[in-house]
N, C-alpha and C. Protein backbone atom coordinates (compact mmCIF):
# COMPACT_ATOMS: atom_id res chain seq x y z
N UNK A 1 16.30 -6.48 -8.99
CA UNK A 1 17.15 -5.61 -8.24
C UNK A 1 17.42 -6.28 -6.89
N UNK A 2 18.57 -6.53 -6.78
CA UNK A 2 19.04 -7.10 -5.07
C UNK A 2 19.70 -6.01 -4.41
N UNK A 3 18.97 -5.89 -2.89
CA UNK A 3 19.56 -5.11 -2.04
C UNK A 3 20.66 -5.47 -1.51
N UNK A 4 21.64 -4.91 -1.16
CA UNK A 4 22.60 -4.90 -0.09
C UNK A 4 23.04 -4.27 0.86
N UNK A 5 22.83 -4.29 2.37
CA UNK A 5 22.78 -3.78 3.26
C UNK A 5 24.33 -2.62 3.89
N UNK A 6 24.69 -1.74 4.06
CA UNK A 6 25.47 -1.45 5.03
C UNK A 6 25.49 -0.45 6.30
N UNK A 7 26.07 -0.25 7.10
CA UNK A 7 25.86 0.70 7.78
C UNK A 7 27.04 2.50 7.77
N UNK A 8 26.01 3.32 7.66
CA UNK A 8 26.42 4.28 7.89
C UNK A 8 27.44 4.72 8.53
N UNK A 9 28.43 5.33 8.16
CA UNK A 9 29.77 5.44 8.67
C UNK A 9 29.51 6.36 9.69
N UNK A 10 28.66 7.84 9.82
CA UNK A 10 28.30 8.60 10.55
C UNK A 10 27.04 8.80 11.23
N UNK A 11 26.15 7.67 10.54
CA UNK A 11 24.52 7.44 11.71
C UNK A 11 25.04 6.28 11.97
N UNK A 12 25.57 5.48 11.81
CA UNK A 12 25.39 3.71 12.43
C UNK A 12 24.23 3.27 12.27
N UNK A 13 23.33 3.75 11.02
CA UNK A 13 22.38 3.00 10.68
C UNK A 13 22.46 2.07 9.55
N UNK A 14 21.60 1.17 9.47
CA UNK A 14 21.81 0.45 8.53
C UNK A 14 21.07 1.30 6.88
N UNK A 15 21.53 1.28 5.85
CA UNK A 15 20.89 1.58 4.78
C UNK A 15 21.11 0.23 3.76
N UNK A 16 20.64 0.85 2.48
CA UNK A 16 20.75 -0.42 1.20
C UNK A 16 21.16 0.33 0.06
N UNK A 17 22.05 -0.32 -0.52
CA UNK A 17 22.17 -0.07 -2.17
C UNK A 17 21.87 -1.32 -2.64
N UNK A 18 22.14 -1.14 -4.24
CA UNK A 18 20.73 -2.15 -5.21
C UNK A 18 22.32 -1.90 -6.16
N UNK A 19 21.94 -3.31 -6.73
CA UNK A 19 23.03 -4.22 -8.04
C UNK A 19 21.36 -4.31 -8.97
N UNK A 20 21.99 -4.03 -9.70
CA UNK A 20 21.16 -4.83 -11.01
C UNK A 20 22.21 -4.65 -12.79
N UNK A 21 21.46 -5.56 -13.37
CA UNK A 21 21.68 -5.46 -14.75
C UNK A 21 21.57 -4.05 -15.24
N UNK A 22 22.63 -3.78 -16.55
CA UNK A 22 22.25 -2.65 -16.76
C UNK A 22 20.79 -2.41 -17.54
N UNK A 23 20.22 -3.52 -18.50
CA UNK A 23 19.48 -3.56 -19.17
C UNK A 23 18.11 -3.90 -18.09
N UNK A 24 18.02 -4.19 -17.02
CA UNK A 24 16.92 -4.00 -15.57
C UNK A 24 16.66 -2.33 -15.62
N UNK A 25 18.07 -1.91 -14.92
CA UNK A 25 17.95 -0.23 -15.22
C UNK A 25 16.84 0.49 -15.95
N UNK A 26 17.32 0.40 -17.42
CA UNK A 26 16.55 0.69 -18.47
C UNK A 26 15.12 -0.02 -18.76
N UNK A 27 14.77 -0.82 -18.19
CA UNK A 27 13.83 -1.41 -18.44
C UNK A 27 12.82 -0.96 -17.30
N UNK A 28 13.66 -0.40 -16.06
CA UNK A 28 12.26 -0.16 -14.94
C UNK A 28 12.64 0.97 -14.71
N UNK A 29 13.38 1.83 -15.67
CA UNK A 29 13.52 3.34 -15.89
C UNK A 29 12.32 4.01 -16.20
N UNK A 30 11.74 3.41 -17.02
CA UNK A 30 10.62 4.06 -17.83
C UNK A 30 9.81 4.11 -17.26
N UNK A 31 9.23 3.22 -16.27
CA UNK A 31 8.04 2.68 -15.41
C UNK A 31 8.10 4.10 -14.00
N UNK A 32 9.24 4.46 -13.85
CA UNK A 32 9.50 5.70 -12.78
C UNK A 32 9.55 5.29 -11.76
N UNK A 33 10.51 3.87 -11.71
CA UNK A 33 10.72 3.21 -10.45
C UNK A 33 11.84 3.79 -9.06
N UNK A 34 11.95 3.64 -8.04
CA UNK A 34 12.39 4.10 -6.81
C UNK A 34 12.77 2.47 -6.15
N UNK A 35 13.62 3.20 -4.80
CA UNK A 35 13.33 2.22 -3.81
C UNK A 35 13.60 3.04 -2.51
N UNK A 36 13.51 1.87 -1.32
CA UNK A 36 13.68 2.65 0.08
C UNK A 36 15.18 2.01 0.48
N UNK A 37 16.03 3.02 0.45
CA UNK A 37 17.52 2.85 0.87
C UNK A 37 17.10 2.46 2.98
N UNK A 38 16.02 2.46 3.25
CA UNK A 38 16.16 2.37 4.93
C UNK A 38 15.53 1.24 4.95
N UNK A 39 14.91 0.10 4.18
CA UNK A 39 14.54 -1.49 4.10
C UNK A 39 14.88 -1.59 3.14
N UNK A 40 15.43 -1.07 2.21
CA UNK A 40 15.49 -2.47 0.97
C UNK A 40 14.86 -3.20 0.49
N UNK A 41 13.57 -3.32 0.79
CA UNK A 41 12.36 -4.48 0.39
C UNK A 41 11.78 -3.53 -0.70
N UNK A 42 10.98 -2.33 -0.07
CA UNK A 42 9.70 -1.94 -0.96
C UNK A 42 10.79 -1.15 -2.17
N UNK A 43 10.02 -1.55 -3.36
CA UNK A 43 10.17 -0.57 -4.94
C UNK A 43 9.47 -0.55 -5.27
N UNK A 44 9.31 0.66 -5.60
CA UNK A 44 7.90 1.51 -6.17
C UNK A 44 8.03 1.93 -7.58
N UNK A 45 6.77 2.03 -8.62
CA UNK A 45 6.66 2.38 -9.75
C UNK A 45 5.97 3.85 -9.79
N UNK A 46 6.25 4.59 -10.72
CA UNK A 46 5.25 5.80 -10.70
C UNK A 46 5.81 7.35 -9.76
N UNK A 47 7.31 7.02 -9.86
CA UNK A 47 7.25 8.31 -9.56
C UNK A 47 8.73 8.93 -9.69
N UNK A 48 8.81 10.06 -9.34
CA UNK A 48 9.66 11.11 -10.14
C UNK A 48 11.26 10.43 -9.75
N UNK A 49 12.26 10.82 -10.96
CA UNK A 49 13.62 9.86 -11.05
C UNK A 49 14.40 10.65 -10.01
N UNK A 50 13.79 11.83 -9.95
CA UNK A 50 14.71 13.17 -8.80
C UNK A 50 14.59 12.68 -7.34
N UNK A 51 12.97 11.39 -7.21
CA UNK A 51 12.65 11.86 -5.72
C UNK A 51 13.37 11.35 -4.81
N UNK A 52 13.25 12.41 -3.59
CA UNK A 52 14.20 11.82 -2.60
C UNK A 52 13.38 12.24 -1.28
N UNK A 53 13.86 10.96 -0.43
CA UNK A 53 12.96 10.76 0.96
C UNK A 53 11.42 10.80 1.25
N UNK A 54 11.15 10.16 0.11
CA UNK A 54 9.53 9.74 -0.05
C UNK A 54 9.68 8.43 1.17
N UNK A 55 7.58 8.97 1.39
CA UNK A 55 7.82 7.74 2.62
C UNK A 55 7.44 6.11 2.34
N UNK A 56 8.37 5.34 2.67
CA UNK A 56 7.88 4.00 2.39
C UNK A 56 6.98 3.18 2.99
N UNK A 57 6.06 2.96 1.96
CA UNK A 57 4.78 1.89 2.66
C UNK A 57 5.29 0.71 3.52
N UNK A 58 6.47 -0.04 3.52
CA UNK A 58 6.78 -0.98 3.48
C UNK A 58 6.77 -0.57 5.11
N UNK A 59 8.21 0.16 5.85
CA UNK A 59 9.25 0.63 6.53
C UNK A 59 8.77 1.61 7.60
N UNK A 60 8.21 2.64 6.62
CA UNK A 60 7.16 4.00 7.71
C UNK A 60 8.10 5.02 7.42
N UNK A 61 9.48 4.78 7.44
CA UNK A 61 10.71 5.56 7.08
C UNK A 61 10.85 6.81 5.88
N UNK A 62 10.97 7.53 5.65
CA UNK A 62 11.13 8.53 4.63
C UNK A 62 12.32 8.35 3.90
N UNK A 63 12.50 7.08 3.12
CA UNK A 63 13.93 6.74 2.43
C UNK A 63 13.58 6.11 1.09
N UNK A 64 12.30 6.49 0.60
CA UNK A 64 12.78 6.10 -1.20
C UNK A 64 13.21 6.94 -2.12
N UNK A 65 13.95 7.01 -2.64
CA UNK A 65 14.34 7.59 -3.34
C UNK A 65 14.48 7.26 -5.08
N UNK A 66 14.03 8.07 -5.87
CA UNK A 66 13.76 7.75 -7.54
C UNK A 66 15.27 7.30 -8.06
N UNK A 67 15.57 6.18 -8.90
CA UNK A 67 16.03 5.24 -9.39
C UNK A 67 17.50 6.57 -9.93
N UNK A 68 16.60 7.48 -10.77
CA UNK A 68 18.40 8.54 -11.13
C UNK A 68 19.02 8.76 -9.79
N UNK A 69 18.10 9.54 -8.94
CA UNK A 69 18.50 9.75 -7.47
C UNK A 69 19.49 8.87 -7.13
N UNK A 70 19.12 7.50 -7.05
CA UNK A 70 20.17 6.38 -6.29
C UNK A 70 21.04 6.13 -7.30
N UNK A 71 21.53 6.79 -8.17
CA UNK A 71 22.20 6.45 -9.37
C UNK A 71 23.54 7.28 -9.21
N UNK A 72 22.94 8.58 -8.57
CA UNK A 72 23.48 9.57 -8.28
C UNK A 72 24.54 9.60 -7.45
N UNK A 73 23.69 9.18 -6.24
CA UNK A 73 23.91 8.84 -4.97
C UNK A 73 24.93 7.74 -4.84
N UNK A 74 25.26 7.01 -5.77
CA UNK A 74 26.29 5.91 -5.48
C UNK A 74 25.67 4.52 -5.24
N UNK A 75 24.26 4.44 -4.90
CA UNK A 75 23.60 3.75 -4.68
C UNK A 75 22.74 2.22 -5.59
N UNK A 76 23.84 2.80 -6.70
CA UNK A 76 23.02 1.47 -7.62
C UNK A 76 24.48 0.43 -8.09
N UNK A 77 24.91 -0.16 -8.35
CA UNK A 77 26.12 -0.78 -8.86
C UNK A 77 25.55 -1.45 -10.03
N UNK A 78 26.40 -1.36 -11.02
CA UNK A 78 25.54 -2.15 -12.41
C UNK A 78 26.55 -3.46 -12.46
N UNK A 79 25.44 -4.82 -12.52
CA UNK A 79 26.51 -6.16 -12.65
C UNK A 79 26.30 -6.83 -14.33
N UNK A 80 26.46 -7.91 -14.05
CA UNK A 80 26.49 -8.73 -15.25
C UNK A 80 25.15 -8.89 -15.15
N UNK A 81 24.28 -9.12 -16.55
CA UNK A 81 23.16 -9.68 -16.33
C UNK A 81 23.12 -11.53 -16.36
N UNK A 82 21.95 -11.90 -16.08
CA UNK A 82 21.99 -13.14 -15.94
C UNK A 82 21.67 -13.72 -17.66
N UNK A 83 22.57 -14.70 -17.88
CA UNK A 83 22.30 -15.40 -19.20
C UNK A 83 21.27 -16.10 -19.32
């Protein structure tokens, strides 16, 4: 999963959305993976696909959110996978 950074049109903060394969998706679907839209670094396994604004170990920030969540959210873009 690669992050990509932008900033908020109405906080001027920076956040992240995530590209991946669609077959990544499905593969770290099952596992009950997340990430933190406020670093982009930490992804987490083990927890609910709904959650939203869990706090990140990484960051300190309250921005991970479960993998449907960012799916939801606009937050995931599905690319080509790598051959």
């Amino acid at each position: 999963m690669e992050s990509i950074s932008f900033v908020g049109a109405k906080t001027g903060r920076t956040f992240y959305r995530f590209e991946m394969p669609e077959e990544e998706y499905c593969a770290v679907h099952d596992e009950g993976a997340g990430a933190c839209v406020r670093c982009g670094i930490e992804v987490v396994c083990g927890i609910e696909p709904d959650a939203e604004r869990y706090e990140c170990e990484s960051c300190g920030e309250r921005g991970v959110y479960g993998l449907e969540q960012l799916l939801i959210m606009g937050r995931i873009t599905f690319v080509e996978g790598v051959e």
